[in-house]
N, C-alpha and C. Protein backbone atom coordinates (compact mmCIF):
# COMPACT_ATOMS: atom_id res chain seq x y z
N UNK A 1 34.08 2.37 8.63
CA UNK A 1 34.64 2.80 7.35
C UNK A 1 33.64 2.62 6.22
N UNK A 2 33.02 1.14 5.91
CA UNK A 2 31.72 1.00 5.37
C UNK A 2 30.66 2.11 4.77
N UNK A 3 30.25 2.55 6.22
CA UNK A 3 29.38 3.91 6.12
C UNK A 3 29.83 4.69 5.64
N UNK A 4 31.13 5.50 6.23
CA UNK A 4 31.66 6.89 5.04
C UNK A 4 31.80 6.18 3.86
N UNK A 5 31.92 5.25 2.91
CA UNK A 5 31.72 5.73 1.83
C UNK A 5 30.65 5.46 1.33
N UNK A 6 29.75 4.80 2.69
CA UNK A 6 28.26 4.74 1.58
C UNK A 6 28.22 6.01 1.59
N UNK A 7 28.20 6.63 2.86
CA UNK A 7 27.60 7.95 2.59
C UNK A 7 28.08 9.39 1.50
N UNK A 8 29.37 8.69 1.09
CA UNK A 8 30.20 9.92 0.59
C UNK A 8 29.51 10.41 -0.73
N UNK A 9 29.21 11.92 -0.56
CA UNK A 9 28.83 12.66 -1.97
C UNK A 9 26.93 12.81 -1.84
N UNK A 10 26.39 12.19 -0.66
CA UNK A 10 25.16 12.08 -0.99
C UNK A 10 24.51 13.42 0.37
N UNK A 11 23.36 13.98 -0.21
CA UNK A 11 22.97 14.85 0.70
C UNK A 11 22.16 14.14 1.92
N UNK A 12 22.07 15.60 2.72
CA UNK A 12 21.88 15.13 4.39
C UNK A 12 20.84 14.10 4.62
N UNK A 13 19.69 14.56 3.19
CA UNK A 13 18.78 13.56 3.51
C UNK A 13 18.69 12.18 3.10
N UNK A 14 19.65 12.06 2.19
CA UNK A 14 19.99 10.51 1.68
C UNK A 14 21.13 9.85 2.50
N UNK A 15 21.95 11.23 3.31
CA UNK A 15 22.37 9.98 4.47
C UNK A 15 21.98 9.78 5.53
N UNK A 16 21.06 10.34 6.00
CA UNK A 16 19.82 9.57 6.93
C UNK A 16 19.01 8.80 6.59
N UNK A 17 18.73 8.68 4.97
CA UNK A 17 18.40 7.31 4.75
C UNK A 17 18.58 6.15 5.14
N UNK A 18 20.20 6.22 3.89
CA UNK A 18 21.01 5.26 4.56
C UNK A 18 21.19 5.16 5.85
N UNK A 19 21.40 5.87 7.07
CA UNK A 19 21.70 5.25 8.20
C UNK A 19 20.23 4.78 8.98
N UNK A 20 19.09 5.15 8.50
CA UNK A 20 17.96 4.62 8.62
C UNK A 20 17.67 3.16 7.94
N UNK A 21 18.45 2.99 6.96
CA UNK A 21 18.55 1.69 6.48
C UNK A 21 19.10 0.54 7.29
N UNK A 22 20.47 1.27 7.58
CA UNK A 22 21.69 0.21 8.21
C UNK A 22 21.14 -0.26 9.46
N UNK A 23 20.08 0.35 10.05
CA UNK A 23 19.74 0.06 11.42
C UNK A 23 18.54 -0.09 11.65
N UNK A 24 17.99 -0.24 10.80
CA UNK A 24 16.64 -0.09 10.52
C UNK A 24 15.95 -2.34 11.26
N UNK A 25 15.86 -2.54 12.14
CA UNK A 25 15.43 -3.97 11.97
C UNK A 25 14.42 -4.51 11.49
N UNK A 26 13.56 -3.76 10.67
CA UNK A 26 12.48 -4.59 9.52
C UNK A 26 13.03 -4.58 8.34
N UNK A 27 14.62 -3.71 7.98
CA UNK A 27 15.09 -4.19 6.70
C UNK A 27 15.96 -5.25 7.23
N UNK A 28 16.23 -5.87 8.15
CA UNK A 28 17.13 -6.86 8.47
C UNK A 28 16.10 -8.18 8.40
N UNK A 29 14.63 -7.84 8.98
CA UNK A 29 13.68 -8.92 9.04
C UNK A 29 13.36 -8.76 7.57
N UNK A 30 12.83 -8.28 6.67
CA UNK A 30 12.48 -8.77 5.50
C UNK A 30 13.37 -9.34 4.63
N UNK A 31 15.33 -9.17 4.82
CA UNK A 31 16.35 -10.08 3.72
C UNK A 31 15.58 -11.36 4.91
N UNK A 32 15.75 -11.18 5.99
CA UNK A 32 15.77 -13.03 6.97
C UNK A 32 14.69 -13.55 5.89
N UNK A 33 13.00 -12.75 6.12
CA UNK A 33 12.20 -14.01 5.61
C UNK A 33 11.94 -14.01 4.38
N UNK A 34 12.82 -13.01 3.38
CA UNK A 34 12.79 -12.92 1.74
C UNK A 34 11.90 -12.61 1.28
N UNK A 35 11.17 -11.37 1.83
CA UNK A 35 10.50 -10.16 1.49
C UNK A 35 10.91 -9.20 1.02
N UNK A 36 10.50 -8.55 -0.03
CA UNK A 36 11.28 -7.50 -1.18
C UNK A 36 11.00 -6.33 -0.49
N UNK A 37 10.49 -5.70 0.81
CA UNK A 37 10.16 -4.15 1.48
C UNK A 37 10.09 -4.92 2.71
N UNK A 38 10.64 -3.98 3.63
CA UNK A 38 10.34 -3.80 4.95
C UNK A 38 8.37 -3.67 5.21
N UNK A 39 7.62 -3.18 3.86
CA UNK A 39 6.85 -2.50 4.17
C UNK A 39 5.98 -3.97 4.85
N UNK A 40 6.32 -5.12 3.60
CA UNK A 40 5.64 -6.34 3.85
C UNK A 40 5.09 -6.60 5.22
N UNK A 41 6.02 -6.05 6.63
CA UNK A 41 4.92 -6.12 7.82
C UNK A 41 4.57 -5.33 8.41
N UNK A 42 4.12 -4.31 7.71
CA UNK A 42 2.92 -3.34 7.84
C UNK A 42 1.06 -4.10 7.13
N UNK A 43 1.61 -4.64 6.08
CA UNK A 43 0.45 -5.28 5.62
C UNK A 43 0.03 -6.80 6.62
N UNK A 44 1.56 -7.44 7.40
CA UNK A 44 1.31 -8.64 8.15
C UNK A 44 0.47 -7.91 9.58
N UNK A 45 0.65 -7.20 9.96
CA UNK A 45 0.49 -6.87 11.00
C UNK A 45 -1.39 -6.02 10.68
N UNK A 46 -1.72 -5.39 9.63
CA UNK A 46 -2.45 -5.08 9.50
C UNK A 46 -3.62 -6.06 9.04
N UNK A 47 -3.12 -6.99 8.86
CA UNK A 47 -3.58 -8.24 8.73
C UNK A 47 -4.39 -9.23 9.89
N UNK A 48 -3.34 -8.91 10.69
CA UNK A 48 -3.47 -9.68 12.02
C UNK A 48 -4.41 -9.09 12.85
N UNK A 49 -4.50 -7.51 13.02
CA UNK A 49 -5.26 -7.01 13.86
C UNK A 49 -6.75 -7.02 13.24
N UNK A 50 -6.83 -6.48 11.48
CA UNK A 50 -8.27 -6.83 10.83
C UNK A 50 -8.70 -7.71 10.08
N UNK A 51 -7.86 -8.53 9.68
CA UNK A 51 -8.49 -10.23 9.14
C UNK A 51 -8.79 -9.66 7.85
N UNK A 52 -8.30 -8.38 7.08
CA UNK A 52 -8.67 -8.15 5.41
C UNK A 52 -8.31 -9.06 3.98
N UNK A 53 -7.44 -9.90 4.35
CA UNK A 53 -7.12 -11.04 2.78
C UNK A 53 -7.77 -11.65 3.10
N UNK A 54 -8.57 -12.01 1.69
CA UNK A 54 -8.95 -13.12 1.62
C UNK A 54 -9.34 -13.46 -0.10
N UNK A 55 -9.72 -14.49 -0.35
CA UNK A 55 -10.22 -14.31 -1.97
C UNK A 55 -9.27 -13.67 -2.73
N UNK A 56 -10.03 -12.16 -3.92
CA UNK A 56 -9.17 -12.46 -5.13
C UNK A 56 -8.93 -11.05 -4.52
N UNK A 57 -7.57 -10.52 -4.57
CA UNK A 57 -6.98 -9.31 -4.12
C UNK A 57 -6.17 -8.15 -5.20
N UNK A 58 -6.43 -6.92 -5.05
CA UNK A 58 -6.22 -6.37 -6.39
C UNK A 58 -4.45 -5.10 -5.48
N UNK A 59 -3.41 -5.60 -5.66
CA UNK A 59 -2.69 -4.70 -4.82
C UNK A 59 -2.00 -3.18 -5.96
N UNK A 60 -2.58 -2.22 -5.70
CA UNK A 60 -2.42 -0.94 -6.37
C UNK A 60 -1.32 -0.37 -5.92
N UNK A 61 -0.20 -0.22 -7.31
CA UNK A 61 1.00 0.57 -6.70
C UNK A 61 2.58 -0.56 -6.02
N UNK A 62 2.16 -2.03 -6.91
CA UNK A 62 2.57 -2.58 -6.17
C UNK A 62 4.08 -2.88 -5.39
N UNK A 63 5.04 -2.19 -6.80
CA UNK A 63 6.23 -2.95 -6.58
C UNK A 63 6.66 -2.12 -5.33
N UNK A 64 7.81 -2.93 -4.99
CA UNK A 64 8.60 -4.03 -5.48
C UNK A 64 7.84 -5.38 -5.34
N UNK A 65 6.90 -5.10 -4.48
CA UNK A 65 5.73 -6.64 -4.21
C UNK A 65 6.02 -6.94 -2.86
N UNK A 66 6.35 -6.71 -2.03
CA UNK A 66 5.91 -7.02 -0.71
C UNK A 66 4.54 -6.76 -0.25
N UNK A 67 3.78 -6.44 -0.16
CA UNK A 67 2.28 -6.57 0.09
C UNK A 67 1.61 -7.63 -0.92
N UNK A 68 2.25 -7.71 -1.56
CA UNK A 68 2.00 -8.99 -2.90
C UNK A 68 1.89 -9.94 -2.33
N UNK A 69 3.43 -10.06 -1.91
CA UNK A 69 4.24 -11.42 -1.27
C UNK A 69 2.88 -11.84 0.12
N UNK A 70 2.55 -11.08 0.94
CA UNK A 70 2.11 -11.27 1.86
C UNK A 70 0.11 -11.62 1.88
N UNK A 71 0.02 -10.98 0.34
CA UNK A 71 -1.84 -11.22 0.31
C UNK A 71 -1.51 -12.45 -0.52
N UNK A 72 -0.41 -13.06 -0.84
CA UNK A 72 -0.63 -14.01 -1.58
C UNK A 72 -0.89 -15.37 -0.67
N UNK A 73 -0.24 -15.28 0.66
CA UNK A 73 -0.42 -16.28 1.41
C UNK A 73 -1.52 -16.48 2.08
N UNK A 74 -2.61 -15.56 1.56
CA UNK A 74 -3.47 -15.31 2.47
C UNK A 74 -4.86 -15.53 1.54
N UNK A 75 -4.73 -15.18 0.04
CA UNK A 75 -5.70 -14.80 -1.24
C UNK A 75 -5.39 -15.99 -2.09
N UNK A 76 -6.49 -15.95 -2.19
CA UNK A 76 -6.57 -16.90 -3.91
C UNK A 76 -5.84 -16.90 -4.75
N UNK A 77 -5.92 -15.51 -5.35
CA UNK A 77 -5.27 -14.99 -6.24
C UNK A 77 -5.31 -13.36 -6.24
N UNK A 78 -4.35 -12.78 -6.58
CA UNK A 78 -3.59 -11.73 -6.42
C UNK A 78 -2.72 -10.80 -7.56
N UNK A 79 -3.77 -9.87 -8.08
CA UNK A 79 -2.94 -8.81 -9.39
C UNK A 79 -2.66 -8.05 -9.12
N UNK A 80 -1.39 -7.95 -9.08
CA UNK A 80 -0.51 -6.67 -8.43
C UNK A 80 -0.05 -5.56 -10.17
N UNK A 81 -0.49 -4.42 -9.43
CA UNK A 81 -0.70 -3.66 -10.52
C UNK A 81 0.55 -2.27 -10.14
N UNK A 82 1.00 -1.79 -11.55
CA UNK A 82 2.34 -0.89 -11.04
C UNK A 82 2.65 -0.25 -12.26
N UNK A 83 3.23 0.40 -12.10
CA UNK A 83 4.15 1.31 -13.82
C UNK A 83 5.13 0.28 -13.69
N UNK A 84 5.91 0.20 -12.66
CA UNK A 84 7.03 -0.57 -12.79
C UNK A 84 7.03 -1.87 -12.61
N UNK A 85 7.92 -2.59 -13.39
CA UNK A 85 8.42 -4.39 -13.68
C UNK A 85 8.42 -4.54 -12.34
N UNK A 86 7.61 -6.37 -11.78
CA UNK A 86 7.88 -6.66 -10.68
C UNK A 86 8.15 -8.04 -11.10
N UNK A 87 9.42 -8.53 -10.65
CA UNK A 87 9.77 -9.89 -10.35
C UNK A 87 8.22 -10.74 -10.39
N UNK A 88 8.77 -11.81 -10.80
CA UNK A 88 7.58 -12.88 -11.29
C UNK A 88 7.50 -13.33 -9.23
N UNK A 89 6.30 -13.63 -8.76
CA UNK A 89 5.80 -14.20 -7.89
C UNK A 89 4.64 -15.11 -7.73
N UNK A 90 4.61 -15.95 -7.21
CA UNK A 90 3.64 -17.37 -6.97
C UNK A 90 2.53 -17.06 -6.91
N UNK A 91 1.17 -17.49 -7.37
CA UNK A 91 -0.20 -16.72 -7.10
C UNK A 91 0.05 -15.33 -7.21
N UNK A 92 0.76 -14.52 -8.31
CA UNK A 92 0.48 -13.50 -8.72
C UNK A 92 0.71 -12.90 -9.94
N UNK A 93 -0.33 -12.31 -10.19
CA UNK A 93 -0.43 -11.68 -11.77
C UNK A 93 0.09 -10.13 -11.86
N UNK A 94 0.96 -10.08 -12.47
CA UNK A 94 0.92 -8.96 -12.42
C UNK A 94 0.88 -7.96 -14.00
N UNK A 95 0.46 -6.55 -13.47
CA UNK A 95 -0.31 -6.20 -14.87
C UNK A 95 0.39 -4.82 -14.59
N UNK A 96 1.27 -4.49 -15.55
CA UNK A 96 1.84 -3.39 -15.70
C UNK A 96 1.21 -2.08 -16.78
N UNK A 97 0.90 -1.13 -15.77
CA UNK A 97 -0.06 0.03 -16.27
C UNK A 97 -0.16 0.95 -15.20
N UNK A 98 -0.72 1.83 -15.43
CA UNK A 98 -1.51 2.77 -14.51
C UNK A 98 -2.71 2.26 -14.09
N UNK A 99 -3.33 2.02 -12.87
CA UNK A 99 -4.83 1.84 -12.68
C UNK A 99 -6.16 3.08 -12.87
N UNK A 100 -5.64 4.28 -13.08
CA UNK A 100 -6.52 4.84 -13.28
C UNK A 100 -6.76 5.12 -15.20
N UNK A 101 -5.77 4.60 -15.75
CA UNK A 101 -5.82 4.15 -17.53
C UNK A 101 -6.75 3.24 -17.43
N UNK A 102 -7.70 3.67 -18.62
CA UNK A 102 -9.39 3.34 -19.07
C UNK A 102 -9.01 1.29 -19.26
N UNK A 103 -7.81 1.50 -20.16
CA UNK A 103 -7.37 0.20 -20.71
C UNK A 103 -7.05 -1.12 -19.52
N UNK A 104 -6.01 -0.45 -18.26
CA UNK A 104 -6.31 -1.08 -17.39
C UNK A 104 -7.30 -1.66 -16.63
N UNK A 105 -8.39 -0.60 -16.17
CA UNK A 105 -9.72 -0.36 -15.75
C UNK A 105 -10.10 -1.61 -16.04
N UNK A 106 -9.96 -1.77 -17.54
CA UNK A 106 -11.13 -2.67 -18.50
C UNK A 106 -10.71 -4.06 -17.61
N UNK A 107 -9.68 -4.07 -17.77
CA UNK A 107 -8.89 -5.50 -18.17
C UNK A 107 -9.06 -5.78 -16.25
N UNK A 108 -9.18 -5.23 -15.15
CA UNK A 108 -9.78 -5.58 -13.85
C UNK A 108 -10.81 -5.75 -13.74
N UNK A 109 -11.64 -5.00 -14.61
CA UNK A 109 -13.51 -5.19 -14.65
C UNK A 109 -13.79 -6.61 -14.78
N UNK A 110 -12.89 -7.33 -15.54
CA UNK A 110 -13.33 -8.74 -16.09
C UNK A 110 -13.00 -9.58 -15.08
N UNK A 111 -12.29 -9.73 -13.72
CA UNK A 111 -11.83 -10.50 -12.69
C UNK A 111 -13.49 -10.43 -12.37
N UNK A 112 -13.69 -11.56 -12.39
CA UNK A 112 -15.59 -11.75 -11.95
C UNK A 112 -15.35 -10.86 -10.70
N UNK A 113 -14.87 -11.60 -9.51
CA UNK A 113 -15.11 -11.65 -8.18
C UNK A 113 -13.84 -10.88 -7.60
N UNK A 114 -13.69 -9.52 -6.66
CA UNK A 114 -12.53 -9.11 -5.97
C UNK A 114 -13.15 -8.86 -4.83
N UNK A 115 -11.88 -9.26 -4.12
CA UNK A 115 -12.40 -8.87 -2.61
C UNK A 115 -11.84 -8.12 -1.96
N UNK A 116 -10.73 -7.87 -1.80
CA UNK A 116 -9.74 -6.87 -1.13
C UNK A 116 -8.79 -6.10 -2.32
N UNK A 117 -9.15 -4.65 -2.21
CA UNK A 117 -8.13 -3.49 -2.75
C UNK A 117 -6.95 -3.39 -1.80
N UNK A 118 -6.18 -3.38 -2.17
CA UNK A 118 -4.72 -2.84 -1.22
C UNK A 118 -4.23 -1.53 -1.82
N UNK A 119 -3.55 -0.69 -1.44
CA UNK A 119 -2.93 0.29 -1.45
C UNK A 119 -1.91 1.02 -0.67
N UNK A 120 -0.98 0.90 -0.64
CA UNK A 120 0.71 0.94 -0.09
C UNK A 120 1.02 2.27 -0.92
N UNK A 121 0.23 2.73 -1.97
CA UNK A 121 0.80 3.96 -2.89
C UNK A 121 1.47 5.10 -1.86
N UNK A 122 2.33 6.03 -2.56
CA UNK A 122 3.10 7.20 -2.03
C UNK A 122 3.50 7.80 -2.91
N UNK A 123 2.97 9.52 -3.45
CA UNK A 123 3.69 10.07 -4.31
C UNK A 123 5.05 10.51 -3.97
N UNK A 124 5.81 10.60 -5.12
CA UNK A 124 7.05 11.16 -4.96
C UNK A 124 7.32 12.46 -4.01
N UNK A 125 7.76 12.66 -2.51
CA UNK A 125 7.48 13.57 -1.81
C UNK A 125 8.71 14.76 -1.84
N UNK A 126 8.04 16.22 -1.62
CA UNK A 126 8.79 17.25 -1.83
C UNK A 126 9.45 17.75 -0.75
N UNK A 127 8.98 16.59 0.47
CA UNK A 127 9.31 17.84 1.88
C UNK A 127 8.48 18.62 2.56
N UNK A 128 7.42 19.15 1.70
CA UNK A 128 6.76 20.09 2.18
C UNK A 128 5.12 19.12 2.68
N UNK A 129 4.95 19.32 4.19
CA UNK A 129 4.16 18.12 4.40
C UNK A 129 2.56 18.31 3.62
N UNK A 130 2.15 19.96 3.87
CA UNK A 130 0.69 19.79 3.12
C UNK A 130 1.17 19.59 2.00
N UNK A 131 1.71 19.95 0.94
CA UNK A 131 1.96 19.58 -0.55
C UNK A 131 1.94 17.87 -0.70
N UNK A 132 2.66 17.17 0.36
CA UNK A 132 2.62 15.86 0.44
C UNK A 132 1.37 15.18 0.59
N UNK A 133 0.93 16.04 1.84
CA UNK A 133 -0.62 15.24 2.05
C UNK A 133 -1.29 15.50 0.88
N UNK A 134 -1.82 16.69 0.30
CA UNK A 134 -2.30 16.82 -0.75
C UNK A 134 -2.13 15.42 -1.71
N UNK A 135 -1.23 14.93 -1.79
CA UNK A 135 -1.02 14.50 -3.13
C UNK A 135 -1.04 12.94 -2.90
N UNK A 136 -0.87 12.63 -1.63
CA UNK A 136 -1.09 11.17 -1.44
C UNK A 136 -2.70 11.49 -1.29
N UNK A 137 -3.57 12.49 -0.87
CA UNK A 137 -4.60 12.17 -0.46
C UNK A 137 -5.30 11.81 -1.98
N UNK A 138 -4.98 12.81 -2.83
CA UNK A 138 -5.69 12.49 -4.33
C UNK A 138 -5.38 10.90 -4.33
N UNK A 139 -4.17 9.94 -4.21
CA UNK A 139 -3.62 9.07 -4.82
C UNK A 139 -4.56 7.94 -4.03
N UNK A 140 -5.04 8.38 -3.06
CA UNK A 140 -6.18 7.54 -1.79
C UNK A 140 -7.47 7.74 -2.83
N UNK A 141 -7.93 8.61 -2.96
CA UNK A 141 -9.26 9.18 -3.29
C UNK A 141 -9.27 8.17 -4.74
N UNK A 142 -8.49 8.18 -5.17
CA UNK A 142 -8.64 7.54 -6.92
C UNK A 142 -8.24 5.36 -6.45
N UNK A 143 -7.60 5.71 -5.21
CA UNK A 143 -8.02 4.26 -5.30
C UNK A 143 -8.89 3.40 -4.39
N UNK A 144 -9.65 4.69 -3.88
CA UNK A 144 -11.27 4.64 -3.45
C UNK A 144 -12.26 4.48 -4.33
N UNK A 145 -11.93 5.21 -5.31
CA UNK A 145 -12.78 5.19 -6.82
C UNK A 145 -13.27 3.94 -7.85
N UNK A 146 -11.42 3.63 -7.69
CA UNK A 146 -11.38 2.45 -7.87
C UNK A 146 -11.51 1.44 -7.85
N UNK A 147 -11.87 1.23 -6.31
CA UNK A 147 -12.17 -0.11 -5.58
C UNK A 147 -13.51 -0.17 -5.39
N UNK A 148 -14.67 1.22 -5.34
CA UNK A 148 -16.27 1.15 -5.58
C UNK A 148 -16.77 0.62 -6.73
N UNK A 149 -15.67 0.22 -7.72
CA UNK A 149 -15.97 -0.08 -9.35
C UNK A 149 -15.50 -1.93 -8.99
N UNK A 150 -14.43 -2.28 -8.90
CA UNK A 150 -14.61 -4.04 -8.52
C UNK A 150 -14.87 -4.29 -7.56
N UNK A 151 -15.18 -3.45 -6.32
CA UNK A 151 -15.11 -4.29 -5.01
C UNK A 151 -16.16 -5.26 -4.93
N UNK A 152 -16.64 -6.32 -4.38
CA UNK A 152 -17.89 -7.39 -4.06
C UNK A 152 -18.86 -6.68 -2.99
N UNK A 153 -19.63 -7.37 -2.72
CA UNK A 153 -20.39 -6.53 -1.41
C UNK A 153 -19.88 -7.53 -0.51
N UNK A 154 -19.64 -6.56 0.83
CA UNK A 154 -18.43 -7.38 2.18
C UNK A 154 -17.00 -7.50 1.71
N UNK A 155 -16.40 -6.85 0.39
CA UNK A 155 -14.97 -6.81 0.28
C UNK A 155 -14.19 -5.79 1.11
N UNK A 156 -13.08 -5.67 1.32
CA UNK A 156 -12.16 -4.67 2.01
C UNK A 156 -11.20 -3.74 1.02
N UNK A 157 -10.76 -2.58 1.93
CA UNK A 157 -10.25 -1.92 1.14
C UNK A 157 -8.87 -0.98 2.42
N UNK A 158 -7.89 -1.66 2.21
CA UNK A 158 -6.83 -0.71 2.57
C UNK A 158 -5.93 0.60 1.91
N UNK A 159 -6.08 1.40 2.35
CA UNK A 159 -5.11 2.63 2.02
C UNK A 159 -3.92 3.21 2.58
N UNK A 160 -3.01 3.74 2.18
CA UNK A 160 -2.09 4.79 3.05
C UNK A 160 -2.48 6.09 2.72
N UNK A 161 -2.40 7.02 4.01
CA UNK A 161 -2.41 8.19 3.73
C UNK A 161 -1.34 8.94 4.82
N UNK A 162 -1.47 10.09 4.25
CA UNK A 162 -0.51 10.81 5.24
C UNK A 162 -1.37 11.61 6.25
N UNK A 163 -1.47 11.65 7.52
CA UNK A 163 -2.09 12.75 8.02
C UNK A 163 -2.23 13.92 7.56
N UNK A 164 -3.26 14.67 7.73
CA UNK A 164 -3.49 16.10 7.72
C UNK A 164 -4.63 16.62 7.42
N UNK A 165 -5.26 17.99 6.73
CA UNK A 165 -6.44 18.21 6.95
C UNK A 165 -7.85 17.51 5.96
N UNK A 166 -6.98 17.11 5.03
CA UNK A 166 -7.90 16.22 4.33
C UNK A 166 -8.57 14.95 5.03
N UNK A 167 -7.69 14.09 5.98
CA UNK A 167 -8.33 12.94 6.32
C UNK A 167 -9.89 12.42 6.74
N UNK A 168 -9.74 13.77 7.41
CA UNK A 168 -11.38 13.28 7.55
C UNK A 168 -12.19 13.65 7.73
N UNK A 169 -12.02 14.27 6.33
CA UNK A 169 -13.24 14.18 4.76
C UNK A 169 -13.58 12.85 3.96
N UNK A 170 -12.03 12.88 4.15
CA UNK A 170 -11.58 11.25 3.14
C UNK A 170 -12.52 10.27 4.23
N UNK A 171 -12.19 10.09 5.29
CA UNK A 171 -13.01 8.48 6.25
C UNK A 171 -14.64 8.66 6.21
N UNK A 172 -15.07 10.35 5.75
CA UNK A 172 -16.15 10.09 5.62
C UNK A 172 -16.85 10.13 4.87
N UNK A 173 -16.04 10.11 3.06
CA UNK A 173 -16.92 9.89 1.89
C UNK A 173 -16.50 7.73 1.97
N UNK A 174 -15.64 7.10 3.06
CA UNK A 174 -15.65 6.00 3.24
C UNK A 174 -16.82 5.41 4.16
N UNK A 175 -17.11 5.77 4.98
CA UNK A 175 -18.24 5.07 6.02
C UNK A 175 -19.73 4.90 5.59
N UNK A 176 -20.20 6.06 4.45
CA UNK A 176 -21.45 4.81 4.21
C UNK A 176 -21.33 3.87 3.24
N UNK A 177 -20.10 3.77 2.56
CA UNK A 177 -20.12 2.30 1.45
C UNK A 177 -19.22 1.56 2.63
N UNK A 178 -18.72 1.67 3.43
CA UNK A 178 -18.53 0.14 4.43
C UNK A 178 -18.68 -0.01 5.78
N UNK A 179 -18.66 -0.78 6.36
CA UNK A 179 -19.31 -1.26 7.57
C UNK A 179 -18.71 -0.73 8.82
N UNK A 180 -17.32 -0.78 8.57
CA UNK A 180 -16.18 -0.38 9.29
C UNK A 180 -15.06 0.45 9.02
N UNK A 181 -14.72 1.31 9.11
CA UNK A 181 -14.00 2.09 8.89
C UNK A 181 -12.74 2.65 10.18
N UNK A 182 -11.45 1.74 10.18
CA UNK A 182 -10.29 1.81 11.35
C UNK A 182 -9.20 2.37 11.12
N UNK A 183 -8.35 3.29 12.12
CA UNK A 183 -7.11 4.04 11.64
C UNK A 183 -6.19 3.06 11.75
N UNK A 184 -4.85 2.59 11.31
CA UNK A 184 -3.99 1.93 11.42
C UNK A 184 -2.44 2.16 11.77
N UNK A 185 -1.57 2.54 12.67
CA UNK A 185 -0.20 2.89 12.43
C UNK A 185 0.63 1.63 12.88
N UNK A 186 0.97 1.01 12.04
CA UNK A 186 1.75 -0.54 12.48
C UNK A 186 3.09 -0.24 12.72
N UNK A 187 3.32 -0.78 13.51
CA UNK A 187 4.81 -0.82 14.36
C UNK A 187 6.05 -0.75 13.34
N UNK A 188 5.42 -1.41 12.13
CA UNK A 188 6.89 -1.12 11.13
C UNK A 188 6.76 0.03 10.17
N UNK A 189 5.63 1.24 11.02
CA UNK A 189 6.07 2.66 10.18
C UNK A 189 6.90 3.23 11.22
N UNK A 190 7.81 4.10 10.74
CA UNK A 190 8.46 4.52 11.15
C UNK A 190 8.00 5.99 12.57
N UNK A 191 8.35 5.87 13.45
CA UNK A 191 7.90 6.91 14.29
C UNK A 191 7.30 8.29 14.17
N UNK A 192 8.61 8.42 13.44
CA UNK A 192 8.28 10.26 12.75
C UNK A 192 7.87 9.92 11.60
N UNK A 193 7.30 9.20 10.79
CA UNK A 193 6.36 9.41 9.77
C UNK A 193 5.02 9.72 10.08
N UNK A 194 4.41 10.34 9.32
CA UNK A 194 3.43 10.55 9.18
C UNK A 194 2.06 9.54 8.28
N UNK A 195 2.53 8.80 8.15
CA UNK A 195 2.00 8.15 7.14
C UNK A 195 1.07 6.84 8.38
N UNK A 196 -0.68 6.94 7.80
CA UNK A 196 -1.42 6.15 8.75
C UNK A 196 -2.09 5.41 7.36
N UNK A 197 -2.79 4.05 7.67
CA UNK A 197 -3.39 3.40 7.56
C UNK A 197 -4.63 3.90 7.17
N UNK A 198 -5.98 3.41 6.64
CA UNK A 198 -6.93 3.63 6.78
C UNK A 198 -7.66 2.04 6.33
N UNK A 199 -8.33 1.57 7.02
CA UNK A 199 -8.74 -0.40 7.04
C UNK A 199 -10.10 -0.33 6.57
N UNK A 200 -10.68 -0.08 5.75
CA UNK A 200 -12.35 -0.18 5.35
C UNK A 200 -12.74 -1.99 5.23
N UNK A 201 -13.76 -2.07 5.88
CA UNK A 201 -14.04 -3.67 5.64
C UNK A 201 -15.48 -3.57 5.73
N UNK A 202 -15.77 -4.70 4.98
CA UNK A 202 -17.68 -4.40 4.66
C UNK A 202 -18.43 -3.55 3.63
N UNK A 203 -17.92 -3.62 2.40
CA UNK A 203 -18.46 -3.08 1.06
C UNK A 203 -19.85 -3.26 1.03
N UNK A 204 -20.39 -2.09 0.79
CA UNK A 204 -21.62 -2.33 0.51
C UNK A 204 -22.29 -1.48 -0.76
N UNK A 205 -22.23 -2.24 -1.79
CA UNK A 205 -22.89 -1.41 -2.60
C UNK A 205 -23.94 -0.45 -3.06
């Protein structure tokens, strides 16, 4: 009974949300260990296989803060950056702006030392998958840009992207500024998504 009225009034694709929600067991594991996204172990797991936190970590795109939550246990310190308000969290700063605003820019330039970029970003999607890829790929590319401007030499740099014909173009304006360059699909993306990883480690200026 529950379900019909979550679902009542909402279209086909918001009630496959929801029933992607209700059954979903990484939204059941992130209320258990009080993680604000399921996404949080996509970043644990991406973690585990490439050893990328460490030091001062810059997470782009952040809220709700689960990738926050998770470089914080791992980083020094941790500025999670977003348009939107994120709940106050332990070892983390957070700085509400756009990262590609000059004003923001400034105000990261001054963190002496960064070591790991994160990026979890996703534009608002239309359905239509090249229009999608398109537009996460720009949202990759600018926080590639981004991260050649604070990264350290030997810092890391994670992205999401969506498959398609852009990718790799994208891995290979990445491979001569780092050492390593790995695809990623962690067990807590969803099957039929499209959405992969990309793990750069070894900055080199």
């Amino acid at each position: 009974m529950r379900k019909r009225v979550l679902n009542k009034g909402l279209s086909e694709s918001s009630k496959k949300w929801v029933q992607r929600q209700l059954t979903d067991v990484y939204v059941e594991k992130a209320k258990e260990y009080g993680y604000r996204s399921r996404a949080a172990f996509k970043l644990i797991e991406i973690n585990t296989r490439y050893d990328v936190l460490n030091g001062v970590c810059i997470d782009l795109g952040a809220a709700p803060g689960g990738w926050s939550q998770v470089a914080a246990k791992f980083c020094k310190r941790v500025y999670a950056v977003d348009l939107l308000q994120i709940d106050m969290l332990d070892n983390v700063e957070f700085i509400c702006g756009d990262f590609t605003n000059q004003s923001v820019v400034d105000k990261l330039l001054n963190i002496a030392r960064v070591d790991v970029v994160l990026s979890d970003m996703a534009p608002n999607t239309c359905g239509i998958k090249s229009t999608d890829h398109l537009r996460i790929m720009e949202l990759a590319r600018q926080a590639f840009d981004f991260a050649q401007m604070v990264l350290t030499d030997g810092g890391n740099f994670v992205t999401k992207i969506f498959q398609g014909v852009e990718e790799t173009d994208f891995v290979k304006t990445l491979k001569p500024r780092f050492k390593t360059v790995k695809y990623c699909k962690p067990s807590a993306s969803r099957r039929e998504s499209v959405e992969i990883y990309i793990v750069a480690k070894g900055f080199q200026k």
